[in-house]
C-alpha atoms as a PDB file:
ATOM      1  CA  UNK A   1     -12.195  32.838  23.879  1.00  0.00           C
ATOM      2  CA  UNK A   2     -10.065  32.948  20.583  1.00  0.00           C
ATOM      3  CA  UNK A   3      -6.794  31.504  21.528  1.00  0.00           C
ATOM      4  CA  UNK A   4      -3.647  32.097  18.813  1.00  0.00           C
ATOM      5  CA  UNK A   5      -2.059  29.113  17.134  1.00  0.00           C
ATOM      6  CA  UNK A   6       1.974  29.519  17.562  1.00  0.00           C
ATOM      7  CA  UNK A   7       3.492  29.820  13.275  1.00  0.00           C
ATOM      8  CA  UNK A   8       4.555  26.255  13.397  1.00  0.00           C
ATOM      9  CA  UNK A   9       1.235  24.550  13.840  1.00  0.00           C
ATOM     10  CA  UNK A  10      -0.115  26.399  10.942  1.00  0.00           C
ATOM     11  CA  UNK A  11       2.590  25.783   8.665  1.00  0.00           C
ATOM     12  CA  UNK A  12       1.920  22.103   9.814  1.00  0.00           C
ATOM     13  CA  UNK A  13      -1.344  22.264   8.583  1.00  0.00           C
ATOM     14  CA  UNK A  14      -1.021  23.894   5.471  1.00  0.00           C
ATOM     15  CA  UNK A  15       1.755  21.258   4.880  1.00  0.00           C
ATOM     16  CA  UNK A  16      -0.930  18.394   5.591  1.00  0.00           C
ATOM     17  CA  UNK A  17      -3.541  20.092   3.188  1.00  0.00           C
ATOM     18  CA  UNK A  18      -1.100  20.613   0.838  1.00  0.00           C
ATOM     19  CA  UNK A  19      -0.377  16.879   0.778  1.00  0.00           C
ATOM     20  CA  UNK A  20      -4.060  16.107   0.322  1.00  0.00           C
ATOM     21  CA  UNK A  21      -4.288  18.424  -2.831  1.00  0.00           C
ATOM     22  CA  UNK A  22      -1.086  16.623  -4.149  1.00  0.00           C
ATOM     23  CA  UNK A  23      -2.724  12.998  -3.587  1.00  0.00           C
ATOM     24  CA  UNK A  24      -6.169  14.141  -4.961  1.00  0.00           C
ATOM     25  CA  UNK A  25      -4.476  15.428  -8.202  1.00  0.00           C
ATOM     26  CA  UNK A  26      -2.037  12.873  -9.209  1.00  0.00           C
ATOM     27  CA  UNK A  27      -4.868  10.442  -8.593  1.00  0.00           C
ATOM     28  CA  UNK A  28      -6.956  12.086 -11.418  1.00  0.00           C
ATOM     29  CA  UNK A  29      -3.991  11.224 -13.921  1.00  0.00           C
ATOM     30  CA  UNK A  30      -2.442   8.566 -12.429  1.00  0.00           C
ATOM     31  CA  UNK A  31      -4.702   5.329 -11.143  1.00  0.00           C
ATOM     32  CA  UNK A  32      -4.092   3.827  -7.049  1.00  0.00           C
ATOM     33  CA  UNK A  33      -3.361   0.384  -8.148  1.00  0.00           C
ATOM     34  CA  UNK A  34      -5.125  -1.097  -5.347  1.00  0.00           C
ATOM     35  CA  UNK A  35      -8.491   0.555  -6.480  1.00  0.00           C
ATOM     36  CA  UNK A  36      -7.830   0.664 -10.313  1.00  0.00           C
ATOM     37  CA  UNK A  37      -5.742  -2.638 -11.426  1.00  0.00           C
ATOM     38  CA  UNK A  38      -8.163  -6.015 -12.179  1.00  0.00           C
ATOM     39  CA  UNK A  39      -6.154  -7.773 -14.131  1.00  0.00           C
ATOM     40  CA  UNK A  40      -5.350 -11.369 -13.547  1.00  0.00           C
ATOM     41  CA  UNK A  41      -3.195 -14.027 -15.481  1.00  0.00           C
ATOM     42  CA  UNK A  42      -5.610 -15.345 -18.235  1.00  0.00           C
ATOM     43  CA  UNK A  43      -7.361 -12.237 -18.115  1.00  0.00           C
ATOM     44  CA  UNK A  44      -8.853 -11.798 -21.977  1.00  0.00           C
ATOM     45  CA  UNK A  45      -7.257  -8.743 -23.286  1.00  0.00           C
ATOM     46  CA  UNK A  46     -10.837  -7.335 -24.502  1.00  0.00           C
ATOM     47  CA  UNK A  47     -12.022  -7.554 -20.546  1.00  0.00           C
ATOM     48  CA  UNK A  48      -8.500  -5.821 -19.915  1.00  0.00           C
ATOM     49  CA  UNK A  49      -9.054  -2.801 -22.134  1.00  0.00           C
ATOM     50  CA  UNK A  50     -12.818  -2.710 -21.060  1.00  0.00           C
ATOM     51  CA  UNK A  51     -11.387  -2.506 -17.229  1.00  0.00           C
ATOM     52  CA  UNK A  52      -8.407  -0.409 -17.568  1.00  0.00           C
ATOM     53  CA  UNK A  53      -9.134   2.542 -19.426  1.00  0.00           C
ATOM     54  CA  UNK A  54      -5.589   3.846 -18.436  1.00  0.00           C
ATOM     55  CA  UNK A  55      -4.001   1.129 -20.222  1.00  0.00           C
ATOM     56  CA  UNK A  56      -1.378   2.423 -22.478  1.00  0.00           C
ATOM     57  CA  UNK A  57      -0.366  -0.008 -25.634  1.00  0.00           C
ATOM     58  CA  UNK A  58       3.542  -0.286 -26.380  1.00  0.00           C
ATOM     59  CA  UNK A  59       3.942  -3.549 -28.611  1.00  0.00           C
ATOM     60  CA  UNK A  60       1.470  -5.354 -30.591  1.00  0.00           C
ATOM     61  CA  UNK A  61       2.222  -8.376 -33.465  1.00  0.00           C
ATOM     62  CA  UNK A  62      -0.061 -11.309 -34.111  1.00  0.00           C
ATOM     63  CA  UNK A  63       1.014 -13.088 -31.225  1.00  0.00           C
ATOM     64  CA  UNK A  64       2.170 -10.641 -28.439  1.00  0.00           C
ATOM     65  CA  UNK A  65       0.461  -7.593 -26.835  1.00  0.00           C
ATOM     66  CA  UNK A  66       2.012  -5.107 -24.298  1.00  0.00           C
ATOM     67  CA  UNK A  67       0.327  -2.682 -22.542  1.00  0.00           C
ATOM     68  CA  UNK A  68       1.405  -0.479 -19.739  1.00  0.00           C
ATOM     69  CA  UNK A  69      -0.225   1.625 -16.485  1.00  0.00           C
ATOM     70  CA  UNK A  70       1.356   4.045 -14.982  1.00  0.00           C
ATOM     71  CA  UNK A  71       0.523   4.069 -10.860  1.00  0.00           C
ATOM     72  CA  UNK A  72       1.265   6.336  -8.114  1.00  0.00           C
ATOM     73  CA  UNK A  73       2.341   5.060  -4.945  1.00  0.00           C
ATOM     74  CA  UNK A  74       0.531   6.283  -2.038  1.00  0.00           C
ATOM     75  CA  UNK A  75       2.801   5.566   0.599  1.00  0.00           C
ATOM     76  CA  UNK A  76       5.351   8.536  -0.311  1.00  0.00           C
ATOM     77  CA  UNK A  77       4.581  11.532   1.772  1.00  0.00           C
ATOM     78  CA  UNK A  78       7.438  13.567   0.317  1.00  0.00           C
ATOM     79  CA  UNK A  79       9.004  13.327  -3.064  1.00  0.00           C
ATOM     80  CA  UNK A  80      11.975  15.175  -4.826  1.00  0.00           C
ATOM     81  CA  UNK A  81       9.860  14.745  -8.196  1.00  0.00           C
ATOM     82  CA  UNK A  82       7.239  12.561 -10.216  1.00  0.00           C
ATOM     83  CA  UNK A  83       9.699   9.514 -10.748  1.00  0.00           C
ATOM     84  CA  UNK A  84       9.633   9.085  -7.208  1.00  0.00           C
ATOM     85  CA  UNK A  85       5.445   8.400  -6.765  1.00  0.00           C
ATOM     86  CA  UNK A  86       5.104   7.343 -10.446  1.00  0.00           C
ATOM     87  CA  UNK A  87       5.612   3.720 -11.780  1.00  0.00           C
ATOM     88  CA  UNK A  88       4.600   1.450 -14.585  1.00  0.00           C
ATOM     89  CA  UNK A  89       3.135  -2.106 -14.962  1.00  0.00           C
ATOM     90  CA  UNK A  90       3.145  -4.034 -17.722  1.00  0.00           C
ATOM     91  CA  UNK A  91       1.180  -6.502 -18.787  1.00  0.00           C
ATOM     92  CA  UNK A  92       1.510  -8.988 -21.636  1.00  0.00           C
ATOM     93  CA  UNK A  93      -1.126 -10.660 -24.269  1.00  0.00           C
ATOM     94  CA  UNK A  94       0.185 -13.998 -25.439  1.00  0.00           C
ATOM     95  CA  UNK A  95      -2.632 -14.593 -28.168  1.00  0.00           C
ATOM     96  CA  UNK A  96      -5.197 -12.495 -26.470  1.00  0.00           C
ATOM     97  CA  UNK A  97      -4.580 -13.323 -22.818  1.00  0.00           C
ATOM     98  CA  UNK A  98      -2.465 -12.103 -20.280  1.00  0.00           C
ATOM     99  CA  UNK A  99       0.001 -14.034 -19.768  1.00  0.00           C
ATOM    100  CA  UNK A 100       3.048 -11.829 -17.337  1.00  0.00           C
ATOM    101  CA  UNK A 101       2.530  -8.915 -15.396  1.00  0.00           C
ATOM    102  CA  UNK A 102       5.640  -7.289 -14.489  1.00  0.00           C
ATOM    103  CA  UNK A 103       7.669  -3.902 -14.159  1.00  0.00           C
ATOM    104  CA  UNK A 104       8.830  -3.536 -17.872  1.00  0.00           C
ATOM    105  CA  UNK A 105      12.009  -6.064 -17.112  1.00  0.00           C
ATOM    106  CA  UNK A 106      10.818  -8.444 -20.292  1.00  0.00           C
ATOM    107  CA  UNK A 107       9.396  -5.605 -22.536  1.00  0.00           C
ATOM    108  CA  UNK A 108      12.797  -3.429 -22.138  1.00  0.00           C
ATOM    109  CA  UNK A 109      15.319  -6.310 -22.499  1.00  0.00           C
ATOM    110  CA  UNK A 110      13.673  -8.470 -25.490  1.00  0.00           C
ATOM    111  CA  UNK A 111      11.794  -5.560 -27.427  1.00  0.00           C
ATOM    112  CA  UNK A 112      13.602  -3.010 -26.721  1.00  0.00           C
ATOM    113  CA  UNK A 113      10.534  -0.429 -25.025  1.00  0.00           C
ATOM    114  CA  UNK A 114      11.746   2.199 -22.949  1.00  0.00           C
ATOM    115  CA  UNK A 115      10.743   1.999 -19.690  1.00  0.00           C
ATOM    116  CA  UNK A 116       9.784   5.091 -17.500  1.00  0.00           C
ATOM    117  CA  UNK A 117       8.292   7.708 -19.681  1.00  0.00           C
ATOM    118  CA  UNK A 118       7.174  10.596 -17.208  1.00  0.00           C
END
């Protein structure tokens, strides 16, 4: 016998699919760092770039290299807008290998890179 759902369970499950569909597409741009980040301190930066794709290059001299990857978190369920599920690593190349991974602290205060660029 066909049996009506009451208005709130549906909206409660459009709400869930509609969460799914969010996830699926941010995760097309944006990488899940626990699936997508391999790097390691004295990681070659070659092997970096060949593993990271998403990689995004801010600083580069002879000695230092900077790159950035910009994550979503997976743990928010509900966000106001992108800067709350979006965040960058970065990842510095002391003569080739990585050397400090952090969250743009070193790259914003002694070279002067922006941080945040949604």
């Amino acid at each position: 016998m066909f049996r009506l759902q009451s208005p709130m369970a549906i909206i409660k499950k459009i709400f869930i699919v509609q969460i799914f569909i969010l996830q699926g597409c941010l995760s097309l741009q944006y990488p899940n760092e626990r699936k997508y980040d391999k790097a390691y301190v004295g990681m070659d930066v070659n092997l970096f770039n060949n593993l990271h794709s998403k990689a995004r290059g801010v600083y580069n001299s002879q000695e230092l290299s900077i790159y950035y990857i910009t994550f979503y978190k997976t743990e928010v369920w509900v966000a106001n807008s992108l800067n709350d599920v979006l965040y960058q690593k970065y990842y510095y190349f002391k003569n080739g290998i990585l050397t400090i991974i952090d969250n743009g602290q070193i790259a914003n205060q002694n070279y002067g890179i922006p941080i945040n660029r949604f």
